[in-house]
C-alpha atoms as a PDB file:
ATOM      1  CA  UNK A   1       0.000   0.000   0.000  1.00  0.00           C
ATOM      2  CA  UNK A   2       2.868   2.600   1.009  1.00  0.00           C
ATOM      3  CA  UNK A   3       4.063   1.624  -2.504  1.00  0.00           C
ATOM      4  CA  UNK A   4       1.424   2.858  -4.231  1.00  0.00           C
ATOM      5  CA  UNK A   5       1.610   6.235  -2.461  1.00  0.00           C
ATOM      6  CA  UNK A   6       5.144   6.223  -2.816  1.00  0.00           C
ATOM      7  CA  UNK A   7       4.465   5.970  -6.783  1.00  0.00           C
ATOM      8  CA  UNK A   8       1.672   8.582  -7.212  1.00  0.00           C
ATOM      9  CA  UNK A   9       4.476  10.959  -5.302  1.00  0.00           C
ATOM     10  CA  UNK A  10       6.904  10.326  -7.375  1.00  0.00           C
ATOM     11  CA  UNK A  11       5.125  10.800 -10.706  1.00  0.00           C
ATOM     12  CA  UNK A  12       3.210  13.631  -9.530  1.00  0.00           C
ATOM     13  CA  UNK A  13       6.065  15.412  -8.816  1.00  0.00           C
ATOM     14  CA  UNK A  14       7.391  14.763 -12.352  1.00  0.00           C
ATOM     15  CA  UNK A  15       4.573  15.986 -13.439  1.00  0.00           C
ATOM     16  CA  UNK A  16       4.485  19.045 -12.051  1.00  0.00           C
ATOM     17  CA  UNK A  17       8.575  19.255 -13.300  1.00  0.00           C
ATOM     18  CA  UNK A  18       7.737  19.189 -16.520  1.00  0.00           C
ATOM     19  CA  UNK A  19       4.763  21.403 -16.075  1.00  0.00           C
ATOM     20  CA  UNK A  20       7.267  24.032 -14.796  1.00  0.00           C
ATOM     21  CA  UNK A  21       9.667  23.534 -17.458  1.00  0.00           C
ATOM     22  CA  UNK A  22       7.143  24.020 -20.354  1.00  0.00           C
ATOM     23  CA  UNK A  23       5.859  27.453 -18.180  1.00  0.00           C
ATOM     24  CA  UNK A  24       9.188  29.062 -18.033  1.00  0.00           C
ATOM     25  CA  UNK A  25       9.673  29.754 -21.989  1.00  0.00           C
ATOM     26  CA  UNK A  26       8.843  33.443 -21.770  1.00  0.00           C
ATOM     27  CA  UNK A  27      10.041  35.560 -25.172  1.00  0.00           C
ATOM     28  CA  UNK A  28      10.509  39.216 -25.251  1.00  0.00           C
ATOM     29  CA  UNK A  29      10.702  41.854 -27.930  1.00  0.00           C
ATOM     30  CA  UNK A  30      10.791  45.783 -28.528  1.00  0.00           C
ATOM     31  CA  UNK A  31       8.280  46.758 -31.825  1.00  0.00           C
ATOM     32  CA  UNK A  32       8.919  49.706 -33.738  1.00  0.00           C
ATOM     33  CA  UNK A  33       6.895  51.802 -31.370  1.00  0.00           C
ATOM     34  CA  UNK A  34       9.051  51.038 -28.755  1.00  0.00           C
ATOM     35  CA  UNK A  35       6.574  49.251 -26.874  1.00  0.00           C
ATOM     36  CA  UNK A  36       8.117  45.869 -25.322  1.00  0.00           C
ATOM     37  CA  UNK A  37       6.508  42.834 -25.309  1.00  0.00           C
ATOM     38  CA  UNK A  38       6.079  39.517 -23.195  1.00  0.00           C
ATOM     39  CA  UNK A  39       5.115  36.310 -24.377  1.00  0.00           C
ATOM     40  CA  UNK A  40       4.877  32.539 -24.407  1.00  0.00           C
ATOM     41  CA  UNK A  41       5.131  32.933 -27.955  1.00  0.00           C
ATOM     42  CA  UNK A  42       7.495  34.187 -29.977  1.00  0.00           C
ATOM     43  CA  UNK A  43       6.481  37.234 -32.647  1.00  0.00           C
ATOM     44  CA  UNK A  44       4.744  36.187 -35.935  1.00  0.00           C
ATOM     45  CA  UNK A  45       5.984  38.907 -37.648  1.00  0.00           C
ATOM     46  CA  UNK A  46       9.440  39.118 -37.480  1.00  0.00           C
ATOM     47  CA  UNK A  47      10.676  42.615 -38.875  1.00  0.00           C
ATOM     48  CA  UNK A  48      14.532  43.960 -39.655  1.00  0.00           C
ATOM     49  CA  UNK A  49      14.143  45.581 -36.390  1.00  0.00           C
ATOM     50  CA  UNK A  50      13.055  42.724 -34.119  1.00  0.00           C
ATOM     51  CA  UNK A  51      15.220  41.602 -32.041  1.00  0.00           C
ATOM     52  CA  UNK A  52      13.548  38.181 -30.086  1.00  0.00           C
ATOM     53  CA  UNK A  53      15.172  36.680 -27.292  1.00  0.00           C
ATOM     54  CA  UNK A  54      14.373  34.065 -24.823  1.00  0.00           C
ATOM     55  CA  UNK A  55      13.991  35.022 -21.362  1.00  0.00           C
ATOM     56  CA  UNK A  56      13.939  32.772 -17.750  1.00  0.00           C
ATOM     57  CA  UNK A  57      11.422  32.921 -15.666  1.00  0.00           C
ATOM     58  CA  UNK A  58      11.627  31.253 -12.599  1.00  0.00           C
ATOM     59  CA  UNK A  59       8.188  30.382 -10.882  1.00  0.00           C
ATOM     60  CA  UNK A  60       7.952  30.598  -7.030  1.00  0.00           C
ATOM     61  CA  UNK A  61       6.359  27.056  -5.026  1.00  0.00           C
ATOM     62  CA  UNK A  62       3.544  28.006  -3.351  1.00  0.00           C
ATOM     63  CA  UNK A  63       3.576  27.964   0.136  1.00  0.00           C
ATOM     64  CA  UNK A  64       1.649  24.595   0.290  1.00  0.00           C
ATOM     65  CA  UNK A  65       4.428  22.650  -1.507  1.00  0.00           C
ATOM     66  CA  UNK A  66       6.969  23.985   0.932  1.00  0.00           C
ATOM     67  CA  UNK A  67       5.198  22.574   3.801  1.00  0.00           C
ATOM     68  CA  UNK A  68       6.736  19.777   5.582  1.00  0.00           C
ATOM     69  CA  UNK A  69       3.251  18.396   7.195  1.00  0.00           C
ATOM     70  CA  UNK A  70      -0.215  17.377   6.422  1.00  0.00           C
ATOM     71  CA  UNK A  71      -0.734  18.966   9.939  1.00  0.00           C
ATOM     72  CA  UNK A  72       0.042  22.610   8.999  1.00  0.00           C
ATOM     73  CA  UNK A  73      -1.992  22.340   5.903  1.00  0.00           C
ATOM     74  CA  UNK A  74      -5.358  21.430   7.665  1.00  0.00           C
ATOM     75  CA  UNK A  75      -4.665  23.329  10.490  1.00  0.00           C
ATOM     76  CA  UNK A  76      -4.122  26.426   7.974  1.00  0.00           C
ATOM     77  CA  UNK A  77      -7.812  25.451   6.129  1.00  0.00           C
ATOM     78  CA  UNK A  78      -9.261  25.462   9.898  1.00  0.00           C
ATOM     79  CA  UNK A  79      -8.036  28.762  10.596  1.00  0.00           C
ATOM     80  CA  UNK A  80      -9.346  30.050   6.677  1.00  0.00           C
ATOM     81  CA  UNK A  81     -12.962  28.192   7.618  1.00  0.00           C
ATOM     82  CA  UNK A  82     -12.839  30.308  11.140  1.00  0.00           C
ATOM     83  CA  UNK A  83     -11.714  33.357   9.746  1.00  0.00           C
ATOM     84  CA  UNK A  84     -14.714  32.847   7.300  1.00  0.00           C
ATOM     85  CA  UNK A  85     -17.425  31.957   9.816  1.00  0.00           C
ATOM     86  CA  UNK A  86     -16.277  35.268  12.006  1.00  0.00           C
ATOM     87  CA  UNK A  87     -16.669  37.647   9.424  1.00  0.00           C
ATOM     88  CA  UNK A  88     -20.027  36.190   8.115  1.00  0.00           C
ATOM     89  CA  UNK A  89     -21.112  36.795  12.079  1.00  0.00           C
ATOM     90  CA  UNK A  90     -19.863  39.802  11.920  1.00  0.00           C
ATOM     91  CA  UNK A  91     -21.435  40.818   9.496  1.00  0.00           C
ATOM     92  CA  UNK A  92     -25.075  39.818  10.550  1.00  0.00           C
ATOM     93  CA  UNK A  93     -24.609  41.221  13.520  1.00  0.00           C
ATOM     94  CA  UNK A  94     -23.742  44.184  11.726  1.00  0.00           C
ATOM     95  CA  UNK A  95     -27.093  44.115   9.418  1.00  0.00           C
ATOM     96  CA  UNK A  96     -29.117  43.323  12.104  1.00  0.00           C
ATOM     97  CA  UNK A  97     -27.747  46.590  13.688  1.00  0.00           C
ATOM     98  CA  UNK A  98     -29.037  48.166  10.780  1.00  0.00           C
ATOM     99  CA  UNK A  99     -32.199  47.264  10.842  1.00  0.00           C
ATOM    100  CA  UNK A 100     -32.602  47.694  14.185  1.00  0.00           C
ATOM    101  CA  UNK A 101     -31.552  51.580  13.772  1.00  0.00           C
ATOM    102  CA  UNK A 102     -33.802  51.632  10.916  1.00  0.00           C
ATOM    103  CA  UNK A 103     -36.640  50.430  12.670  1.00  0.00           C
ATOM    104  CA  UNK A 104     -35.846  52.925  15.518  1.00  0.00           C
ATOM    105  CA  UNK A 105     -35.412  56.042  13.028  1.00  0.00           C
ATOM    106  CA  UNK A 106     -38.990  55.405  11.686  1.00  0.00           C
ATOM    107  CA  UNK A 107     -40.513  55.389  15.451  1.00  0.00           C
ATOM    108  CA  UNK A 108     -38.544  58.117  16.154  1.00  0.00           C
ATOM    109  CA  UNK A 109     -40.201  60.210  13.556  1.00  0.00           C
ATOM    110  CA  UNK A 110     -43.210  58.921  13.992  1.00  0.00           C
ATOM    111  CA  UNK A 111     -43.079  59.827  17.912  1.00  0.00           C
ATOM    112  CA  UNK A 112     -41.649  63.346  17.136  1.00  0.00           C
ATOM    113  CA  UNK A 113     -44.585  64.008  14.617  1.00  0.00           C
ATOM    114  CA  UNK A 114     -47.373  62.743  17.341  1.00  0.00           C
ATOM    115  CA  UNK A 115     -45.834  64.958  19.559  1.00  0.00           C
ATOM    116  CA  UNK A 116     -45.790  68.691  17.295  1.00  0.00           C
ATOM    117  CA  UNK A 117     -49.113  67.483  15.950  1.00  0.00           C
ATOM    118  CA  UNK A 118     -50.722  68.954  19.673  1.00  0.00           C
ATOM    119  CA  UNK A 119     -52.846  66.553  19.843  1.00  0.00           C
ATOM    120  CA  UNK A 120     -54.123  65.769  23.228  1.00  0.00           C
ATOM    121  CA  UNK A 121     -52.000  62.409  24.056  1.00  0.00           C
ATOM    122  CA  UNK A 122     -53.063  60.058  26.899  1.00  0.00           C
ATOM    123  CA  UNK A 123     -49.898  57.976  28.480  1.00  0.00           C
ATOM    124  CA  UNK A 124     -49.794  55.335  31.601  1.00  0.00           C
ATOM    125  CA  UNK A 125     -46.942  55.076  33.753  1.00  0.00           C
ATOM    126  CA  UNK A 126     -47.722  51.354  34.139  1.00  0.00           C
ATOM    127  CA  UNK A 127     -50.190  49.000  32.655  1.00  0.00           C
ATOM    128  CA  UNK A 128     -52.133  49.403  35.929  1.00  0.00           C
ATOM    129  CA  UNK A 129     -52.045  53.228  36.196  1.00  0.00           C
ATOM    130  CA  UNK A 130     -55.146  55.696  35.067  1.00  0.00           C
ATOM    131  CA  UNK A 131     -54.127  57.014  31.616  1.00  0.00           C
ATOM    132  CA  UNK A 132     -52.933  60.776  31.875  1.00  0.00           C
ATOM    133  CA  UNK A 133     -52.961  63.439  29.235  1.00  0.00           C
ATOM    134  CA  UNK A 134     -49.640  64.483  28.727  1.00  0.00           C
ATOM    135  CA  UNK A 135     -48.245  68.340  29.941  1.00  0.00           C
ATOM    136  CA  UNK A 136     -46.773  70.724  27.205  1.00  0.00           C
ATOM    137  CA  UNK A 137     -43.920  70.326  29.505  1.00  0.00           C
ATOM    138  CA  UNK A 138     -43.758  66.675  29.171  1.00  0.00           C
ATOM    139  CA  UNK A 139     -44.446  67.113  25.369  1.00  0.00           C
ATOM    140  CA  UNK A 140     -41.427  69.406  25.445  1.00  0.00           C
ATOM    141  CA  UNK A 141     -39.709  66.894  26.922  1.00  0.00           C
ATOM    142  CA  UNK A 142     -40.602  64.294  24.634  1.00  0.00           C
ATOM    143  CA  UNK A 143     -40.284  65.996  21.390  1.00  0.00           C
ATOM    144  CA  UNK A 144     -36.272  66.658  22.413  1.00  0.00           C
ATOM    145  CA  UNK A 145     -36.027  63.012  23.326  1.00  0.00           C
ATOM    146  CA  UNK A 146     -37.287  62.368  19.780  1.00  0.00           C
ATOM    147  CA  UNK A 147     -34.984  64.582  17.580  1.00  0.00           C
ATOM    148  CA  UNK A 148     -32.200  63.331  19.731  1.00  0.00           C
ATOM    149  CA  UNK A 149     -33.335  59.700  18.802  1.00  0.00           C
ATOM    150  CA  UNK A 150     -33.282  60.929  15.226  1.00  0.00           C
ATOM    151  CA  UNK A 151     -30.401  62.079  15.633  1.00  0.00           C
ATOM    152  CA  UNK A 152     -28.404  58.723  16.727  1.00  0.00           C
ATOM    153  CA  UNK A 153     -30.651  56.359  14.682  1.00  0.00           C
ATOM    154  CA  UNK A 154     -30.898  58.183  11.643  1.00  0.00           C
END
């Protein structure tokens, strides 16, 4: 069984030799604009002023290649998958929070046009108190409490 693995490794990472091999054939050239190209391939029209030449690129390994243990790898996807669930929390929270202050901007403006309408308003203190009618002082106080609540929500 470990000889099986063993094989797959091997001829996977021929593979990916050749792979890199083929990918590093890069060829650059000026035109008569003065305008330099880059290319895997080389100019089809080759003028009396082209001058073609071949040019090595080396291609880093990614970090996952350099990695000496399954270990790091999964425990580098774990951290990814966290990162991920965090921000999509985040960011609930964050539209809930908005809708909340929405919510709270429309009652505020609704509260602060009850109150300039002076119309006679009838409060409790509790749900077993006699209703009251409300005081212009009250109302005073009430309509400031309002724009200030339009203030933070809106």
């Amino acid at each position: 069984m470990w000889v099986r693995y063993f094989l797959f490794f091997i001829l996977i990472n021929l593979l990916g030799t050749f792979a890199v091999a083929q990918s590093n054939q890069v060829y650059k050239w000026t035109d008569e604009f003065g305008v330099t190209h880059l290319s895997q391939y080389p100019p089809e029209d080759k003028g009396d002023n082209l001058k073609v030449e071949k040019v090595q690129v080396f291609i880093p390994t990614t970090e996952l290649t350099k990695e000496k243990s399954n270990k790091a790898r999964i425990e580098k996807i774990n951290q990814y998958f966290d990162q991920r669930k965090t921000a999509k929390q985040t960011q609930l929270q964050a539209s809930k929070a908005a809708q909340t202050d929405k919510e709270n901007c429309t009652l505020a403006r609704n509260n602060l046009k009850l109150y300039q309408s002076g119309q006679r308003i009838r409060t409790r203190a509790d749900a077993n108190s006699e209703p009251q009618v409300l005081t212009e002082k009250e109302r005073a106080k009430r309509i400031e409490r309002s724009e200030k609540n339009i203030q933070s929500y809106c």
